[in-house]
Protein backbone atom coordinates (compact mmCIF):
# COMPACT_ATOMS: atom_id res chain seq x y z
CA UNK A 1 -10.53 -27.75 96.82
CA UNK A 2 -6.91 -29.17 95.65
CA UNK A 3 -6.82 -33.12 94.70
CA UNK A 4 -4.07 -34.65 96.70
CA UNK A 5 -2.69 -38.19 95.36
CA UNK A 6 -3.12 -41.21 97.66
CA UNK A 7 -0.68 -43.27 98.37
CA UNK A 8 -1.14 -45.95 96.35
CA UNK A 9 -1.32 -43.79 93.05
CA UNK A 10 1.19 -42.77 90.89
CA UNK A 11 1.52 -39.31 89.63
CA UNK A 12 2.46 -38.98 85.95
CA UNK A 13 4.15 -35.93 85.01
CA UNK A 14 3.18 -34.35 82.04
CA UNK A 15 4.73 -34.45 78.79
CA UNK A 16 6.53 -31.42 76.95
CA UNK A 17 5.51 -30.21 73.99
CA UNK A 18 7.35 -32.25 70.80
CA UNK A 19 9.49 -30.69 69.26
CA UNK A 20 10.02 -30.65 65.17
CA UNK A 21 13.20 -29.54 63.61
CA UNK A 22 12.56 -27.57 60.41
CA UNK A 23 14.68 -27.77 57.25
CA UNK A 24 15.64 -24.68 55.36
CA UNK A 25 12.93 -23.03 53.26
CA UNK A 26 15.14 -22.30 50.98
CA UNK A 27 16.26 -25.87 50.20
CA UNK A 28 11.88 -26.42 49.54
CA UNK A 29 11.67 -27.38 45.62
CA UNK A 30 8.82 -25.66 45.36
CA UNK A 31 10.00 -22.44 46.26
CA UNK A 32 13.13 -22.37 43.65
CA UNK A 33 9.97 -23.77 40.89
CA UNK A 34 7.97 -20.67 41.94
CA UNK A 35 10.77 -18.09 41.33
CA UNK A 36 11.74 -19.86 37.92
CA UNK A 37 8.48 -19.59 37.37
CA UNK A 38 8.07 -15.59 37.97
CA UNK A 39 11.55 -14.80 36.08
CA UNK A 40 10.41 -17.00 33.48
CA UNK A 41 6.83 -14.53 33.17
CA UNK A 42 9.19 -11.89 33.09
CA UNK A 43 11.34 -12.21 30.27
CA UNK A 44 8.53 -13.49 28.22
CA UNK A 45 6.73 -10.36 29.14
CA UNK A 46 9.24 -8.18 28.02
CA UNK A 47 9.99 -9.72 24.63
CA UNK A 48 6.43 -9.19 23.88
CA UNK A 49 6.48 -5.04 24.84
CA UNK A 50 9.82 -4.91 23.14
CA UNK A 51 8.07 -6.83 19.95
CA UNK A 52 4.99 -4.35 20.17
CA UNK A 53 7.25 -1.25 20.34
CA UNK A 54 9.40 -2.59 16.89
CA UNK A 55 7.82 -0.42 14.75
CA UNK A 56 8.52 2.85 13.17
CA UNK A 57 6.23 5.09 12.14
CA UNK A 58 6.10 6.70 8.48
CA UNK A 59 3.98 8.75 6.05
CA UNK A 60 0.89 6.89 4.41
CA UNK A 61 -1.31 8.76 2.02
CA UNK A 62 -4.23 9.50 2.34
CA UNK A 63 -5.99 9.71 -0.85
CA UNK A 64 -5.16 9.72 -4.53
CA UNK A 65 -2.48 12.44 -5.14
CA UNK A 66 -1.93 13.39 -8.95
CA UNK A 67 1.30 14.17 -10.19
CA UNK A 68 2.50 17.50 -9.90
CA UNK A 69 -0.08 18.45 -6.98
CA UNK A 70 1.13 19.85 -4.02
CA UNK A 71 1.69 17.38 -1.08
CA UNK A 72 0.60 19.01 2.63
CA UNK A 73 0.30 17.19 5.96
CA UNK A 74 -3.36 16.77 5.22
CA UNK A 75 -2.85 14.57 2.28
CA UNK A 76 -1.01 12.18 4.60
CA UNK A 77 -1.92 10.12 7.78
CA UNK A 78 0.86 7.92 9.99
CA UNK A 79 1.05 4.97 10.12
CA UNK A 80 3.26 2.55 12.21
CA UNK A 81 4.87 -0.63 10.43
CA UNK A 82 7.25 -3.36 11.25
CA UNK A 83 10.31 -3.48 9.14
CA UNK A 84 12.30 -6.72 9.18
CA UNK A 85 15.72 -4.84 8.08
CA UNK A 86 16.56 -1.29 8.79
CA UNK A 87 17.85 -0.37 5.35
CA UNK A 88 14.49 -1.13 3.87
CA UNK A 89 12.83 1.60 6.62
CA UNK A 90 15.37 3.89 5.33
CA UNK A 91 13.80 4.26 1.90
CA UNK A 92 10.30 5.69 3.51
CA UNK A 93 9.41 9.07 4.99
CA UNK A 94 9.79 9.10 8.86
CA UNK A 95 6.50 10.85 10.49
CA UNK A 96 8.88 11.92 12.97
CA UNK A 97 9.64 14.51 10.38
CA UNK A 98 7.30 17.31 8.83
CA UNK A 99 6.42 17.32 5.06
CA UNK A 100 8.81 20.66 3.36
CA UNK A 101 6.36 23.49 2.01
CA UNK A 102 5.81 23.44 -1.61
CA UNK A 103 6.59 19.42 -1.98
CA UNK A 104 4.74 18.10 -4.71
CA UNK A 105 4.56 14.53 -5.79
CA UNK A 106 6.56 13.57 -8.37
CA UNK A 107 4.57 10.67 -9.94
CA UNK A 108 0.50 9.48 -9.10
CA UNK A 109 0.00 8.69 -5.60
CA UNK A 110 -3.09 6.43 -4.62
CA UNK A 111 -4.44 6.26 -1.06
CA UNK A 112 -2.85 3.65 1.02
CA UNK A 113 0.55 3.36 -0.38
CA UNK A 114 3.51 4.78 2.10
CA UNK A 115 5.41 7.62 1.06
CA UNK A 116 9.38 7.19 -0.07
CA UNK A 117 11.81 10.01 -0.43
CA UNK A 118 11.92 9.66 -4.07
CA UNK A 119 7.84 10.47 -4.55
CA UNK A 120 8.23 13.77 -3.66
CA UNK A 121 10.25 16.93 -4.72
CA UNK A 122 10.54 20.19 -3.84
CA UNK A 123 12.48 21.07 -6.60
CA UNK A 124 10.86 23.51 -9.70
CA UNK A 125 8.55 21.37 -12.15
CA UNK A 126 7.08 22.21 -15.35
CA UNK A 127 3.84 23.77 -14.72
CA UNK A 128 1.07 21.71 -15.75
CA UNK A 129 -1.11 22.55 -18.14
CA UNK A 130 -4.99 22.30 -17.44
CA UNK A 131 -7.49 21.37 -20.32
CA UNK A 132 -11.31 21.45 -18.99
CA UNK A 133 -13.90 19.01 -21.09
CA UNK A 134 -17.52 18.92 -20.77
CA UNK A 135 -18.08 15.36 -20.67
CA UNK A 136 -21.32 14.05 -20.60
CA UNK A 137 -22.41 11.70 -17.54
CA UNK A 138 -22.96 8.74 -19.69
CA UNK A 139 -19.97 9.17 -21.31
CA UNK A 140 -17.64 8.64 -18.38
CA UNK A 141 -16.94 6.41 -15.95
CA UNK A 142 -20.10 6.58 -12.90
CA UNK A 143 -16.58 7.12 -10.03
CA UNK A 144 -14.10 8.47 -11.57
CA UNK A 145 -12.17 10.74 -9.66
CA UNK A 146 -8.41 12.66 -9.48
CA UNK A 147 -5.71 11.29 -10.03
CA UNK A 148 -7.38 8.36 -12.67
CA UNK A 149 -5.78 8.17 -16.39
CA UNK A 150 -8.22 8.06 -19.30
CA UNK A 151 -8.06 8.09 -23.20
CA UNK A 152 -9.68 11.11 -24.82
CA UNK A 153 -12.19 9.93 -28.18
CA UNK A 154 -14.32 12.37 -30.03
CA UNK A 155 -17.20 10.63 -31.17
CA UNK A 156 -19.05 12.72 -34.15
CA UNK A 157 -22.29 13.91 -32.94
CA UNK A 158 -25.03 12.81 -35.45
CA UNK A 159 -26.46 16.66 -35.91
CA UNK A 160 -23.36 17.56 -36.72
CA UNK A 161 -22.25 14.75 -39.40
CA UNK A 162 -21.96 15.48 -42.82
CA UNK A 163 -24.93 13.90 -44.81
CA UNK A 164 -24.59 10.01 -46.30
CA UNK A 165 -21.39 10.21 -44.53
CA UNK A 166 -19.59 7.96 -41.63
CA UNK A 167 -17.11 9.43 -39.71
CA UNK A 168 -15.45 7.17 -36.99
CA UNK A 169 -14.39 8.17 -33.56
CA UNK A 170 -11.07 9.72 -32.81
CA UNK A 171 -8.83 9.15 -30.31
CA UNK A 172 -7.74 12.98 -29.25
CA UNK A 173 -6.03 12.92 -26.10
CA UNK A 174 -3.86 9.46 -25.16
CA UNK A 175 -3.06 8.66 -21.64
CA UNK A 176 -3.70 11.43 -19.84
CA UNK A 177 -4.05 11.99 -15.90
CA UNK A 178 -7.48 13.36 -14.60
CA UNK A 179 -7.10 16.43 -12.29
CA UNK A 180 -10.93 17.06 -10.93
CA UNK A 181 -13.96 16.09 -12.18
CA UNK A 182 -16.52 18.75 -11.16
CA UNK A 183 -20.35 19.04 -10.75
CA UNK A 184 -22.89 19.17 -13.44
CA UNK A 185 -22.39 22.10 -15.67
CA UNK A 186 -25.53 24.83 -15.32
CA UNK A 187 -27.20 25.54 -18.67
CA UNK A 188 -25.90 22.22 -19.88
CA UNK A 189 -27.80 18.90 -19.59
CA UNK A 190 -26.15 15.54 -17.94
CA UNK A 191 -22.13 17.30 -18.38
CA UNK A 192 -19.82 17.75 -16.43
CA UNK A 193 -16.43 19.28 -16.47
CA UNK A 194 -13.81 16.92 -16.49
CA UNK A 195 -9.73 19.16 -16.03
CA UNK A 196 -7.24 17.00 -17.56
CA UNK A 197 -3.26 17.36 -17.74
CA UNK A 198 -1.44 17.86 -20.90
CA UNK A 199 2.06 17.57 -21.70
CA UNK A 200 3.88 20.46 -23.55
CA UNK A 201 4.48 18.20 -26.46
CA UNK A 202 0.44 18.18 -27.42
CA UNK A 203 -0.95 20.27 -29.98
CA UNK A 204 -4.24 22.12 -28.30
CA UNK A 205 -5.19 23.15 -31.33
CA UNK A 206 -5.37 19.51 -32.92
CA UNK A 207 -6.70 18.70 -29.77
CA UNK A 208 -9.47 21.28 -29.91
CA UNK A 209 -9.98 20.50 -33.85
CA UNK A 210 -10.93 17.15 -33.25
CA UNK A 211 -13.22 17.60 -30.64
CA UNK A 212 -15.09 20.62 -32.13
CA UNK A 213 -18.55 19.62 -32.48
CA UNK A 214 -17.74 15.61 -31.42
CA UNK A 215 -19.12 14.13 -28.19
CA UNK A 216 -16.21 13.55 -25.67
CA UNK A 217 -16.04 10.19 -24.32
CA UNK A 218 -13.50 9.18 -21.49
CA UNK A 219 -12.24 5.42 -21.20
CA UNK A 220 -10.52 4.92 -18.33
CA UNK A 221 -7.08 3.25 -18.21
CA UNK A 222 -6.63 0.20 -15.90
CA UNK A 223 -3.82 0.77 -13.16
């Protein structure tokens, strides 16, 4: 059933929506602080990648190297380091290049240190000449290893000194570098055979002379 209006009411039409005028988004503060914002995270972002990828990566080796050994790929591991000036990455070995068959170092090498051009040579050395010891276990350091540098004494065995007389230790070898230290020596009690590098300019015969008979005791060299 439809309402009709008496006569006495009155009949208020009804009102239109409101309507609200919008500004520009793009005049809203808070939009231009959100993009500063972003491009801010953004550059920060990629100074710390291109930070992270500012290294270069170069030969480290990776154990104590003797002089005059050969140097292979497997003596070496990479490593990747951060140079503040270019010319100072320029004295190390890039990893981006392989080691050249028959390198050999051309002074000690000890584990850790990264390789430069100048510590190894491909070029002909003198061939190193290898004296073994038998060195008792007491009578040497409890680790040493390759690559150490030790002082040579002959210390006069007591079955073997002269009667009512003292004979002092010698010093035989001076400075020389260690090459291998092997196992215990079969048929011979607590030794073991120590190969140590000799220059051309020492005697072997002296050498030999003073260590006939003597007990050979190794002191190693600091550094």
């Amino acid at each position: 059933m439809s309402y009709e209006p008496q006569p006495d009411e009155t009949v208020i039409p009804a009102s239109p929506w409101a309507s609200r005028q919008r500004g520009a988004r793009w005049r809203d503060p808070r939009l231009w602080l959100g993009i500063l914002l972003v491009l801010g995270s953004v550059v920060v972002g990629a100074k710390v990648l291109a930070s992270a990828d500012d290294t270069v990566a170069v030969w480290q080796v990776a154990h104590d190297i003797p002089a005059g050994t050969k140097v292979e790929a497997a003596d070496l591991r990479v490593t990747r380091v951060h140079f503040a000036e270019s010319s100072t990455a320029a004295h190390y070995l890039l990893a981006a290049g392989s080691v050249e068959a028959g390198a050999h170092a051309t002074r000690d090498l000890h584990a850790g240190e990264m390789l430069t051009a100048d510590d190894i040579s491909t070029a002909r050395s003198a061939p190193t000449r290898e004296l073994p010891l038998g060195v008792s276990a007491a009578h040497q350091p409890v680790d040493l290893r390759a690559g150490d540098h030790v002082d040579v004494w002959a210390v006069p065995s007591p079955d073997t000194a002269v009667a009512g007389s003292q004979q002092a230790p010698a010093l035989v070898l001076r400075n020389v570098t260690v090459l291998s230290v092997g196992s215990s020596l079969s048929g011979v009690s607590g030794e073991r055979q120590v190969l140590v590098a000799i220059g051309d300019d020492v005697d072997v015969s002296s050498v030999l002379s003073g260590a006939a008979g003597a007990q050979i005791v190794l002191v190693r060299l600091a550094g």
